[in-house]
Protein backbone atom coordinates (compact mmCIF):
# COMPACT_ATOMS: atom_id res chain seq x y z
CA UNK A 1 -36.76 43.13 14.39
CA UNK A 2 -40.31 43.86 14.38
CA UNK A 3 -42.61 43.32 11.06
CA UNK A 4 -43.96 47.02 10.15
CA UNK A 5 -45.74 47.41 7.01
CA UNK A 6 -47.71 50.53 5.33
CA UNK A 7 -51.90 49.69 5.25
CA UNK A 8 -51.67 49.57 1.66
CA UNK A 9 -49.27 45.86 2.03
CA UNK A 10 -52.97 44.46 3.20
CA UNK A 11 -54.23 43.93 -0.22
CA UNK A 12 -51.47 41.08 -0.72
CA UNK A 13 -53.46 38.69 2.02
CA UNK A 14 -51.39 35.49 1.30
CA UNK A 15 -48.35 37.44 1.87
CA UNK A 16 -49.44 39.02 5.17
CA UNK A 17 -50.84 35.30 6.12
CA UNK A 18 -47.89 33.77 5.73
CA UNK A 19 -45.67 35.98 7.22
CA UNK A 20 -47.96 35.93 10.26
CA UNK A 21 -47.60 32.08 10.49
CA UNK A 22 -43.63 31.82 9.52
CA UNK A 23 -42.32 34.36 12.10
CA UNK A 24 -44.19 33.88 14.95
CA UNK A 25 -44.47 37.47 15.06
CA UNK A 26 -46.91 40.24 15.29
CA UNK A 27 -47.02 42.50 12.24
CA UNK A 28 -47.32 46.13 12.99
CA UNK A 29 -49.44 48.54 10.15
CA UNK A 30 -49.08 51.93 9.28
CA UNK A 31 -51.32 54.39 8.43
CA UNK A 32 -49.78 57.73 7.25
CA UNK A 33 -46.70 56.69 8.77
CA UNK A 34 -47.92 56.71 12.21
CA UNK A 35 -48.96 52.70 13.81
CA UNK A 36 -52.72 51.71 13.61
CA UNK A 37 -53.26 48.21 13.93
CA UNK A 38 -51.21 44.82 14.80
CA UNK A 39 -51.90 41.51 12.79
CA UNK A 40 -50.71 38.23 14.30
CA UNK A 41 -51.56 34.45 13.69
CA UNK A 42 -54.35 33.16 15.76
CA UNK A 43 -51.70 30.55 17.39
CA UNK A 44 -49.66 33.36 18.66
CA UNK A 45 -52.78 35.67 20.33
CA UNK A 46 -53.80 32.62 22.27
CA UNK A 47 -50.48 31.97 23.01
CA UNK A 48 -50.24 35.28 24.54
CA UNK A 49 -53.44 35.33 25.97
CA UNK A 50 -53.19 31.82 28.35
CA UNK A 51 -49.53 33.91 29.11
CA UNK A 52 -51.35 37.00 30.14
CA UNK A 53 -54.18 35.32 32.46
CA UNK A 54 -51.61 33.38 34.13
CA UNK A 55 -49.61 36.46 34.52
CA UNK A 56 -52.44 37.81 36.28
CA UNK A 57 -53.19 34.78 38.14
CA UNK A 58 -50.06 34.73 39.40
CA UNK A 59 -50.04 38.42 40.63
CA UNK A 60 -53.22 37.90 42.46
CA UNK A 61 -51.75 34.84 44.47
CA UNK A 62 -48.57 37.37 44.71
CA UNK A 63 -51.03 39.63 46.24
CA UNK A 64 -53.15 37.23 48.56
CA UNK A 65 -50.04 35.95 49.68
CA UNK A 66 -48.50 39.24 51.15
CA UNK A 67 -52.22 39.80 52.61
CA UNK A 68 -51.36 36.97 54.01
CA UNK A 69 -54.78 35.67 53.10
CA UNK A 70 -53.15 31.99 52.47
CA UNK A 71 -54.58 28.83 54.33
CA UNK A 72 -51.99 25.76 55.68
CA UNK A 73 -52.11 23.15 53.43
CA UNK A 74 -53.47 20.98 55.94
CA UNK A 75 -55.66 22.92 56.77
CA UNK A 76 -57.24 23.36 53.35
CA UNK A 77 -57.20 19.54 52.85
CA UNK A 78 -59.11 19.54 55.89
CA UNK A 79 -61.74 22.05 55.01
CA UNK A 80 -62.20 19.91 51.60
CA UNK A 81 -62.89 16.78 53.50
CA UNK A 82 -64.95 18.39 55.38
CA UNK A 83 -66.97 19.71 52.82
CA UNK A 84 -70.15 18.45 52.24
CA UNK A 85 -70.38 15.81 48.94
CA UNK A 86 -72.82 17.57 45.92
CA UNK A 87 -74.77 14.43 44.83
């Protein structure tokens, strides 16, 4: 069940910390009854941020791949060989 609390809850900071950090959870605030902002622990946005760019990552090779824009993998080891060294 999703955390939603009115803007006014802010003032208590260690209770809105530690509820950030126990459930894991994104806490949804009200203003006027109507949503206005989402707090969540900085653990759980970058969790959901590496999920989202390999989401994305994924769809793009999803994408390349019904192009058909996809190289054998022999031949991609051979272009690397063949690549010239950076010294």
């Amino acid at each position: 069940m999703p955390n939603i609390l009115p803007i006014r809850d802010l003032r208590d900071t260690i209770k809105i910390s530690e509820m950030c950090h126990t459930t894991n959870e994104p806490i949804f605030i009200t203003k006027n009854g109507y949503g206005d902002m989402v707090i969540m622990s900085i653990e759980h946005y970058q969790k959901n941020m590496f999920l989202l760019d390999i989401n994305k990552q994924l769809k793009e090779a999803e994408e390349e791949y019904k192009k058909g824009d996809v190289l054998d993998a022999f031949e991609a080891l051979e272009e690397l060989r063949n690549k010239p060294s950076i010294s």
